[in-house]
Protein backbone atom coordinates (compact mmCIF):
# COMPACT_ATOMS: atom_id res chain seq x y z
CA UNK A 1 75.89 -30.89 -111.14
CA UNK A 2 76.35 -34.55 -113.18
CA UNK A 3 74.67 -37.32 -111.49
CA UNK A 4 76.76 -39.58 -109.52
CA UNK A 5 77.64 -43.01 -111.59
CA UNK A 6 75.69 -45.71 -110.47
CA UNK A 7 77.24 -49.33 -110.65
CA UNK A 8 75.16 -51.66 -112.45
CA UNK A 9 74.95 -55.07 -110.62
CA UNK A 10 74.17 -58.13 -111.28
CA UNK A 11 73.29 -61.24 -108.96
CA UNK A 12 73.77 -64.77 -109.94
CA UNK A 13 71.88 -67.03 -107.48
CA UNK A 14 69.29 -66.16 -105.49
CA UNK A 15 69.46 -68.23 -102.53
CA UNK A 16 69.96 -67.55 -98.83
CA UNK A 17 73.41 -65.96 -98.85
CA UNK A 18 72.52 -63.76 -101.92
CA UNK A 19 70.14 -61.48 -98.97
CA UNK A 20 73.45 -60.34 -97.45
CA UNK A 21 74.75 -59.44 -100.96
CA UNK A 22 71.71 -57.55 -101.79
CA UNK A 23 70.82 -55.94 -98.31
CA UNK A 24 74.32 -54.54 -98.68
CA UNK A 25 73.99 -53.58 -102.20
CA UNK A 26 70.75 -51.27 -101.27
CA UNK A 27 72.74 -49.77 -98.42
CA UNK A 28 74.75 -48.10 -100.94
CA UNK A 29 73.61 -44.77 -102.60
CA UNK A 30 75.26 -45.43 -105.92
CA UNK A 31 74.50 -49.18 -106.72
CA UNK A 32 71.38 -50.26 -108.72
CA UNK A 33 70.79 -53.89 -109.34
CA UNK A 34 69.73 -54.42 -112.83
CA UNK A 35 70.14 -58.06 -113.16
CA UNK A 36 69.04 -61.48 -111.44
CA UNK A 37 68.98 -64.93 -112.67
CA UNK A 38 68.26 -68.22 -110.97
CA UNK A 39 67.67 -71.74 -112.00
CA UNK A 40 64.87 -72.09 -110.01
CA UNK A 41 61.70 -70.89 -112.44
CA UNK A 42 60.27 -67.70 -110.45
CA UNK A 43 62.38 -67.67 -107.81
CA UNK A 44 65.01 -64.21 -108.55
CA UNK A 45 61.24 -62.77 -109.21
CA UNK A 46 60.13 -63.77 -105.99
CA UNK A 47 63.37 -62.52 -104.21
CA UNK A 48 63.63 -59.26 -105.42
CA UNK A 49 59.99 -58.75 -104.79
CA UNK A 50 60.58 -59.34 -101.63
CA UNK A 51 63.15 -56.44 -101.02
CA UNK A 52 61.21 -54.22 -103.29
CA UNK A 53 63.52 -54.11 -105.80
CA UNK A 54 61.97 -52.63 -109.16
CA UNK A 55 63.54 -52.53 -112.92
CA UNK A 56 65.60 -55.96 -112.29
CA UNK A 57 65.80 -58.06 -115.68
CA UNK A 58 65.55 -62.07 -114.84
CA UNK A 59 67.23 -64.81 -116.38
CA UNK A 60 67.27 -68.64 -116.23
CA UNK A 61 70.61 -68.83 -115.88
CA UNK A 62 74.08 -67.12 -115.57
CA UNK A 63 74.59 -67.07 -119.39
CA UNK A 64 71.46 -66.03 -120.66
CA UNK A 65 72.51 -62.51 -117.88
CA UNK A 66 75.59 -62.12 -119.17
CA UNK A 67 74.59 -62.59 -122.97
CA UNK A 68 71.81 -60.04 -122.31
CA UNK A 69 73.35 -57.54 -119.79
CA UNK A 70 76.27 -56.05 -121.59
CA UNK A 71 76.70 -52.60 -119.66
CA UNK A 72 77.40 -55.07 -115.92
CA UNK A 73 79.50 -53.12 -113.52
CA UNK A 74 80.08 -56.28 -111.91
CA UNK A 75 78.40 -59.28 -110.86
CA UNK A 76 77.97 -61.06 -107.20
CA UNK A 77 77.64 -65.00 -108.10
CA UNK A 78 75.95 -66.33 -105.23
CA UNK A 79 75.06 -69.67 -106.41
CA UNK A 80 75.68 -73.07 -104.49
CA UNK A 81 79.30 -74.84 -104.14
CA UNK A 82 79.50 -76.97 -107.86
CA UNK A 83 78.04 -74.04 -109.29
CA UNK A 84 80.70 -71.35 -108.36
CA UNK A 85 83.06 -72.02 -111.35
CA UNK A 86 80.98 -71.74 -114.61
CA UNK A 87 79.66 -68.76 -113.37
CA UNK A 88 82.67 -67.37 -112.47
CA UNK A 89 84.41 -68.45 -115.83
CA UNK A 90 81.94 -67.35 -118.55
CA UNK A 91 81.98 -63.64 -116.38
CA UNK A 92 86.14 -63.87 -116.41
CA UNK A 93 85.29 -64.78 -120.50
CA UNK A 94 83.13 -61.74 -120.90
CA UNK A 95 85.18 -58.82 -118.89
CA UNK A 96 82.98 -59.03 -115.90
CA UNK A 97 84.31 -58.14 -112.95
CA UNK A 98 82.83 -60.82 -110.02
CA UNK A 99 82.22 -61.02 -106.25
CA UNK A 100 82.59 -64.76 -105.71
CA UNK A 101 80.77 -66.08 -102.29
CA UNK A 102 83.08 -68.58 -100.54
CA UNK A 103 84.69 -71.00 -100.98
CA UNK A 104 86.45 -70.54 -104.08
CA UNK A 105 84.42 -73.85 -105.14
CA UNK A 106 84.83 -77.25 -104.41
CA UNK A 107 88.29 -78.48 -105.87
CA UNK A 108 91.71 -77.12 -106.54
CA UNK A 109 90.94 -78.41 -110.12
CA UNK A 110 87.99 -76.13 -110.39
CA UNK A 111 90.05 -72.74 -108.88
CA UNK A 112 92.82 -73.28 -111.12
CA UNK A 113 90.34 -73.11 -114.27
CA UNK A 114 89.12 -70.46 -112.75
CA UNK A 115 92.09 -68.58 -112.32
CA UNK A 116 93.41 -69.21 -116.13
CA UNK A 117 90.36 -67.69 -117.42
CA UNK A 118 90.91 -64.77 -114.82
CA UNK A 119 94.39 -64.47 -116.43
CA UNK A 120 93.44 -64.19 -119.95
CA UNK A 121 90.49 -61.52 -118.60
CA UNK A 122 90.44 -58.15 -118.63
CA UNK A 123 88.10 -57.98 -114.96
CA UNK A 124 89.16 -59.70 -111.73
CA UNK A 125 87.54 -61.88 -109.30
CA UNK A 126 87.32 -60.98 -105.44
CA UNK A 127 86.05 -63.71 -103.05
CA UNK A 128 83.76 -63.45 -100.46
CA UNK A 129 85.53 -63.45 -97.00
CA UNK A 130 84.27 -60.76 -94.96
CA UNK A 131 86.17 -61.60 -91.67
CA UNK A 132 89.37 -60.62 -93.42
CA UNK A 133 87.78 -56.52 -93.13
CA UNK A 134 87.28 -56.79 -88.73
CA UNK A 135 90.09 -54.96 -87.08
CA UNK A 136 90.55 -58.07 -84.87
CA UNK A 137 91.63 -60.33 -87.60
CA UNK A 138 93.38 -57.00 -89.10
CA UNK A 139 95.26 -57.12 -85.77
CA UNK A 140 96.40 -60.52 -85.80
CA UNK A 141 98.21 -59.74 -89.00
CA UNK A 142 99.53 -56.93 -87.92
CA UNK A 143 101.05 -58.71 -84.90
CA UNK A 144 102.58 -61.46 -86.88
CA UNK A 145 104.06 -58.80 -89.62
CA UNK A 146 105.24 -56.42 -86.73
CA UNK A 147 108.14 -59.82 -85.64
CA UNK A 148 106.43 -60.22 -82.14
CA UNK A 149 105.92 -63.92 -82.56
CA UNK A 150 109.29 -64.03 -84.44
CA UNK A 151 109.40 -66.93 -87.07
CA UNK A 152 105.99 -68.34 -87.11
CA UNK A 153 106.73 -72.46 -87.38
CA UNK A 154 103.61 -73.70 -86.35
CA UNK A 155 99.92 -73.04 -86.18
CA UNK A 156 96.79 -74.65 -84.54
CA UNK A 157 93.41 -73.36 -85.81
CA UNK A 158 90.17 -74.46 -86.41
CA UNK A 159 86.67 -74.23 -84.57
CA UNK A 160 83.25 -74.62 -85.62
CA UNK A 161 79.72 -75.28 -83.42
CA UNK A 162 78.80 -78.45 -81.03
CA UNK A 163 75.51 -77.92 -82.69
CA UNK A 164 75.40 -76.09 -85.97
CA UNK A 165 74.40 -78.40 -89.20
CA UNK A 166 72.55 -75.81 -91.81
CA UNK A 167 70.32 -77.05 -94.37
CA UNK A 168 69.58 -76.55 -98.09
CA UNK A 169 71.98 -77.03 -100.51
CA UNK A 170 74.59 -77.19 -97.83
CA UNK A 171 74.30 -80.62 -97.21
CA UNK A 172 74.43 -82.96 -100.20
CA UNK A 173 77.13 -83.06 -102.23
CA UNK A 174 75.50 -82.64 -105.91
CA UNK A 175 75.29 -78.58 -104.66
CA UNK A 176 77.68 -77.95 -101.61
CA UNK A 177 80.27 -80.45 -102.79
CA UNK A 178 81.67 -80.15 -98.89
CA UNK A 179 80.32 -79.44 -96.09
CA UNK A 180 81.75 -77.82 -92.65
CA UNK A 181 85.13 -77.49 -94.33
CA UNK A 182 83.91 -75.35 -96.98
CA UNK A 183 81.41 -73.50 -94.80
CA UNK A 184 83.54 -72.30 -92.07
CA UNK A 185 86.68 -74.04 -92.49
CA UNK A 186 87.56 -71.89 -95.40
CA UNK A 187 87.52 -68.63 -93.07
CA UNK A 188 89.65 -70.40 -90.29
CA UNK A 189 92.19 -70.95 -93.07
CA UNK A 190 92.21 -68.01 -94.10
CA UNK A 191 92.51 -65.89 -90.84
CA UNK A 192 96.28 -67.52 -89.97
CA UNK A 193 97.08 -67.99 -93.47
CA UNK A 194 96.53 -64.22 -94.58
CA UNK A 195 98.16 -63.46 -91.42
CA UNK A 196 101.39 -65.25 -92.12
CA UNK A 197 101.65 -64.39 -95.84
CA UNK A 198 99.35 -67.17 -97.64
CA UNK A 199 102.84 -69.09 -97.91
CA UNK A 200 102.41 -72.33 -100.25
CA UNK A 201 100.83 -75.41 -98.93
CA UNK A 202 103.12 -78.58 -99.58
CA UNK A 203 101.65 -81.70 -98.19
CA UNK A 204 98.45 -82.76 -96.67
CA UNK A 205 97.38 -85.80 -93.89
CA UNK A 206 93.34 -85.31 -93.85
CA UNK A 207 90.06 -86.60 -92.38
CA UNK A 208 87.09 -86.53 -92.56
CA UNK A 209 83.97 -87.52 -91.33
CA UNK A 210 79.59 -87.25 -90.83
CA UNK A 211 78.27 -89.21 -87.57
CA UNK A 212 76.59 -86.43 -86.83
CA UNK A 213 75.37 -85.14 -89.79
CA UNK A 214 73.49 -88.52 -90.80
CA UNK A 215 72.54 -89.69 -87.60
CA UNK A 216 68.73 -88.34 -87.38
CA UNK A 217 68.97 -88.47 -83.55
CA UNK A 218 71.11 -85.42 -83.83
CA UNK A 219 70.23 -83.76 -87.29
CA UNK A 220 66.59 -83.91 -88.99
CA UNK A 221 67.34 -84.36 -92.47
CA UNK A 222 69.65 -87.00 -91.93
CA UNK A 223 68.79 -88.78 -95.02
CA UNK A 224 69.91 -85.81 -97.37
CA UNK A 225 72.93 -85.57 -95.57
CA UNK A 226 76.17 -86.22 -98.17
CA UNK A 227 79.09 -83.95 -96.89
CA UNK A 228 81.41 -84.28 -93.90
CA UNK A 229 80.69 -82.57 -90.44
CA UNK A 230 83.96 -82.54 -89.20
CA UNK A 231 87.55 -82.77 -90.81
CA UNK A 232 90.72 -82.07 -89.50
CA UNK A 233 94.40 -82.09 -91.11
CA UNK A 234 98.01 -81.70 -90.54
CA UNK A 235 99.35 -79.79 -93.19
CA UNK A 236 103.35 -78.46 -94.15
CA UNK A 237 103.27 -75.33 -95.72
CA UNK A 238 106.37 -73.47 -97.61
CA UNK A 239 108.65 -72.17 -94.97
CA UNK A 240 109.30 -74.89 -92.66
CA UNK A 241 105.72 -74.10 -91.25
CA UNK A 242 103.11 -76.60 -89.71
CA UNK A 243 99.19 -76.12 -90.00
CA UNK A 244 97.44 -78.39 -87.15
CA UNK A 245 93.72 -77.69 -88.57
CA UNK A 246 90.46 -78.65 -87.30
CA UNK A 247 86.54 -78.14 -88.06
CA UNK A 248 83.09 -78.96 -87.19
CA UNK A 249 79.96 -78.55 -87.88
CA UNK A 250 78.59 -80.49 -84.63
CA UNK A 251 80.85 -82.51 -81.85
CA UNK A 252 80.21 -83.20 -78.03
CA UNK A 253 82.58 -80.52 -76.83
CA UNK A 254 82.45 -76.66 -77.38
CA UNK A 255 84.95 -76.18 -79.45
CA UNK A 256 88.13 -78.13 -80.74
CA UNK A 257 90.56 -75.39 -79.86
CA UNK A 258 91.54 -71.82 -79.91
CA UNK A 259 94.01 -70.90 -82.45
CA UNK A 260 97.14 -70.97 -81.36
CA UNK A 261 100.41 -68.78 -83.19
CA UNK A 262 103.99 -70.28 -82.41
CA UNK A 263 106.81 -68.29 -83.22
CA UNK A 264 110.62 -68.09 -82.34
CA UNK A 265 109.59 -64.97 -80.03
CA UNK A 266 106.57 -65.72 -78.78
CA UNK A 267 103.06 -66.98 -79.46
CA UNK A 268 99.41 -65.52 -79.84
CA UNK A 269 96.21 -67.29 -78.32
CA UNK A 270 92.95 -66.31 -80.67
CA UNK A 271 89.58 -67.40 -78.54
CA UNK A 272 87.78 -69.42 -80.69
CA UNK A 273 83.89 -68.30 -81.67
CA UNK A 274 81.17 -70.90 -81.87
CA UNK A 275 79.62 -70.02 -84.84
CA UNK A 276 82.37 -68.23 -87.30
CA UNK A 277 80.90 -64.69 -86.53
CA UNK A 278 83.75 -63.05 -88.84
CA UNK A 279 85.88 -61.82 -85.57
CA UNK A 280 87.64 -63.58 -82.57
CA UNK A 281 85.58 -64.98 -79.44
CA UNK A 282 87.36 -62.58 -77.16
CA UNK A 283 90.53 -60.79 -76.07
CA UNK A 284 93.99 -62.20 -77.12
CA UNK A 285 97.19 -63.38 -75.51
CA UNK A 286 100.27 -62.55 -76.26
CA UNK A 287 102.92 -65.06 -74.53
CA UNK A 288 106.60 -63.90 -75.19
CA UNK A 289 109.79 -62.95 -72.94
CA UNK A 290 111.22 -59.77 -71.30
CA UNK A 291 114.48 -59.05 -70.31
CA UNK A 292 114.24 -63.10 -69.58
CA UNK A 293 110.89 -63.16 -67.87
CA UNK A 294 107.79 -64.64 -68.60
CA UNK A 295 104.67 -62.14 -69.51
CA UNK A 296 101.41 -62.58 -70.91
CA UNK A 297 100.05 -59.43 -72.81
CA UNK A 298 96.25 -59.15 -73.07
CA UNK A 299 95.05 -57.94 -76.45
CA UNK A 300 91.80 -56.03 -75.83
CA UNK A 301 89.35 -56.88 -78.31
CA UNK A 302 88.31 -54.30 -80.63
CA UNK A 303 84.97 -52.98 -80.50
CA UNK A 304 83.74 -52.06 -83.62
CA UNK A 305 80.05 -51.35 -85.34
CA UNK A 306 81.52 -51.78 -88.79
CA UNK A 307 79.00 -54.16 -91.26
CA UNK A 308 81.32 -56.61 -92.48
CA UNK A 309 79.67 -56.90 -95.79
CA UNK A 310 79.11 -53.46 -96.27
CA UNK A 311 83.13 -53.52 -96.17
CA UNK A 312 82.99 -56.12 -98.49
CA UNK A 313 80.64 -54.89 -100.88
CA UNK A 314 82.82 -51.94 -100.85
CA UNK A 315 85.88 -52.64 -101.37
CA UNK A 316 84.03 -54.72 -104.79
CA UNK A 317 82.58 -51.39 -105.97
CA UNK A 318 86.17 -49.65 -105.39
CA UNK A 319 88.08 -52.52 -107.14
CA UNK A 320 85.45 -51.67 -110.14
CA UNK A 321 86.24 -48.16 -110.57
CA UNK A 322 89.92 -48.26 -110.13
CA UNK A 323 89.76 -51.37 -112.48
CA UNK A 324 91.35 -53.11 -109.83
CA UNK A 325 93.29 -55.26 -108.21
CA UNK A 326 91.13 -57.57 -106.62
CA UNK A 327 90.82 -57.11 -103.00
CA UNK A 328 90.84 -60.35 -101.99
CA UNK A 329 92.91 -62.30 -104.51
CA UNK A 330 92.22 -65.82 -106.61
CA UNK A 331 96.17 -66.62 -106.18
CA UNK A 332 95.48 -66.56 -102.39
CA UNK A 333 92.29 -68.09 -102.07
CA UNK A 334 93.74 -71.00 -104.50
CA UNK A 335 96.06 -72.19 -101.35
CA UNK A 336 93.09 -72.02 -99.39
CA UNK A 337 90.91 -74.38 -102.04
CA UNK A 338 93.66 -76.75 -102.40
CA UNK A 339 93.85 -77.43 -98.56
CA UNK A 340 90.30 -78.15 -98.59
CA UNK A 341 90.70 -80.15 -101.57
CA UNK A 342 93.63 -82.33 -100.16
CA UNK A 343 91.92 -82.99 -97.22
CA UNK A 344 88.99 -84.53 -99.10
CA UNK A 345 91.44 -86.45 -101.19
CA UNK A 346 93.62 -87.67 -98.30
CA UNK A 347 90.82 -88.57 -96.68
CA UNK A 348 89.75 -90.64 -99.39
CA UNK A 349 93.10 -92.44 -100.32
CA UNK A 350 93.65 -93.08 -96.55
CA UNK A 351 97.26 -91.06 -96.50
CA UNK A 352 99.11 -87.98 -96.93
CA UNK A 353 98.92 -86.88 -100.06
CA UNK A 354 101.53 -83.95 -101.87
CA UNK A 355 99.86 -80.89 -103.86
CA UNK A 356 100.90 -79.61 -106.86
CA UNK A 357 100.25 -76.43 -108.63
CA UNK A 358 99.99 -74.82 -112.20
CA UNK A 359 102.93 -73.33 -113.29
C-alpha cells in the first residue's frame, strides 16, 4: 500500500499567532512542516523546538524559504500587519499556494498588489478567518440567503472588549499598521458582509481614536502605543445598503452593540461576544410578521466541538490538492481591507471619503 502524500508546509513568521497555525498543522496525519523562517535571529529555532518539531529548515527571511524550498505544498505567512504583502507576493510570484493570517494587510493599496500578483499566479491565496467555518455564523448566512429578512438595507455590527488591548507588535504602527480595527474589526466585517453577498463598498464616514490605548492608567505600555482602540464608520455599500460599524479594543461599557440585520421582511439580532471568540454570544432573534402579527423566533445556538482552525487548516490543505479555488477569497477580503482602509483615511481627512477599485 503507497504511503499517503504528505503536504509540505512552510511557516513564515513565527510569532504568537503562528502556534495556532502549527498546533493545527501537527493535528493533521498528513502534513509535515519542512520550512520556518523569521527575522528575528534564532527565534523559528526556538519555536519549533518548542513543539518538538524535527527536520524543519530555517531561514532569515521569507525569500531566502522560498528561494531554497522549491517542493512547498503551501505556505502559512504569519508575520505582523506591514509584513503580510511581500510575503504574500513573492509566494503568488513563485506558484505557492498561501494561508494569509488576517487582515489582508494594512491598506487597500497593499491587497490590490496583492491580488494582481495572485492573478498572474498559478497558486491562490486563502485568508485567515476562522469564524466564517462555526455553524452559527454559517446560519446567519443561511438565514439571510433563505429571504427571511427580505431585502437586507441596513446593518449594525461591531463589538470588541471594555478591556482587551494585546501587546507585541499589535500596538505600534511600524508592525500592526492598525490596531482594534484590524484585529477584530476585520471578522465583524466579515460575518454580515459574507452573509449578505460581500456586495461592493461605495463610500466611507470614519473615526478613529486611542484614549485608552495611550493612557497608562488604563494600558501598561502606553508609551508604545501607535494604533487606534476604537473606530467606528457609516458606510454605503452597492445595493442601496447601509453598514453602521463599530469596534473596540477597550471602552467603559460592555459592548457597543449587538449586530443587528434589517430587511424588508424582518430582522435578525446576533448577541455580541466580548472578545471575538469566532461564534455569536448567544441565541438569535428573529423579528418578522405572521399572518399580520408580531413574533419573535429564537434561534438556538449551535453547539458544536468543531476546532475552528483545524477547519481552517483544512479546507487550506483541500484547496492544495484540488489546486483550488481558494476557500476564502482575495476578491472578498479586498472589500473588507478597503473598509478598514477608508476608515483610517476618513478619519484622517476629517470627512467621508469615496473608494475606488482596480478595474
Amino acid at each position: 500500500m503507497a504511503e499517503k502524500k504528505k503536504f509540505k508546509i512552510g511557516i513564515i513568521g513565527t510569532g504568537w499567532i503562528a502556534e495556532s497555525h502549527t498546533e493545527a498543522y501537527l493535528r493533521c496525519d498528513d502534513v509535515e512542516i519542512v520550512a520556518a523562517a523569521d527575522l528575528i535571529p534564532g527565534k523559528a529555532e526556538a519555536f519549533m523546538k518548542r513543539y518538538g518539531v524535527e527536520g524543519v529548515h530555517f531561514y532569515k527571511d521569507h525569500k531566502e524559504l522560498i528561494d531554497n524550498e522549491p517542493d512547498l505544498d503551501g505556505v502559512s505567512i504569519c508575520t505582523y500587519n506591514t509584513q503580510h504583502a511581500g510575503p504574500a507576493i513573492y509566494c503568488m510570484e513563485h506558484n505557492i499556494p498561501v494561508l494569509l493570517e488576517k487582515p489582508f494587510c494594512v491598506t487597500q493599496e497593499e491587497a490590490e498588489a496583492v491580488i494582481e500578483a495572485e492573478k498572474k499566479s498559478e497558486a491562490f491565496i486563502t485568508h485567515g478567518f476562522q469564524p466564517r467555518f462555526d455553524p452559527n455564523m454559517q446560519m446567519i448566512k443561511k438565514i439571510v440567503e433563505s429571504g427571511a429578512l427580505g431585502k437586507v438595507y441596513y446593518i449594525q455590527t461591531g463589538g470588541g472588549r471594555r478591556r482587551g488591548i494585546p501587546g507585541s507588535t499589535f500596538i505600534e504602527k511600524s508592525t500592526g499598521g492598525i490596531g482594534a480595527l484590524g484585529d477584530i474589526g476585520c471578522y465583524s466585517l466579515d460575518m454580515v458582509l459574507n452573509a449578505i453577498g460581500y456586495p461592493k463598498p461605495l463610500t466611507v464616514s470614519g473615526y478613529a481614536s486611542d484614549y485608552f490605548g495611550k493612557n497608562p492608567k488604563y494600558f501598561g505600555d502606553a508609551k508604545r502605543f501607535s494604533v487606534d482602540d476604537f473606530a467606528a464608520a457609516f458606510v454605503r455599500l452597492e445595493g442601496d445598503i447601509i453598514l453602521d460599524f463599530r469596534i473596540s479594543w477597550a471602552m467603559h461599557a460592555d459592548t457597543p452593540g449587538d449586530t443587528i440585520i434589517f430587511g424588508t421582511e424582518g430582522a435578525l439580532r446576533i448577541p455580541s461576544t466580548n472578545c471575538w471568540n469566532g461564534s455569536i454570544g448567544g441565541p438569535m432573534t428573529l423579528y418578522h410578521d405572521i399572518a399580520g402579527m408580531q413574533f419573535d423566533t429564537v434561534i438556538p445556538e449551535i453547539k458544536s466541538n468543531v476546532n475552528l482552525w483545524d477547519r481552517k487548516i483544512r479546507s487550506f490543505l483541500n484547496a492544495i490538492e484540488k489546486g483550488g479555488p481558494a476557500p476564502i477569497p482575495s476578491s472578498q477580503i479586498l472589500y473588507n481591507q478597503a473598509i478598514i482602509d477608508g476608515i483610517n483615511r476618513s478619519n484622517e481627512c476629517g470627512h467621508e471619503i469615496e473608494l475606488k477599485f482596480a478595474d
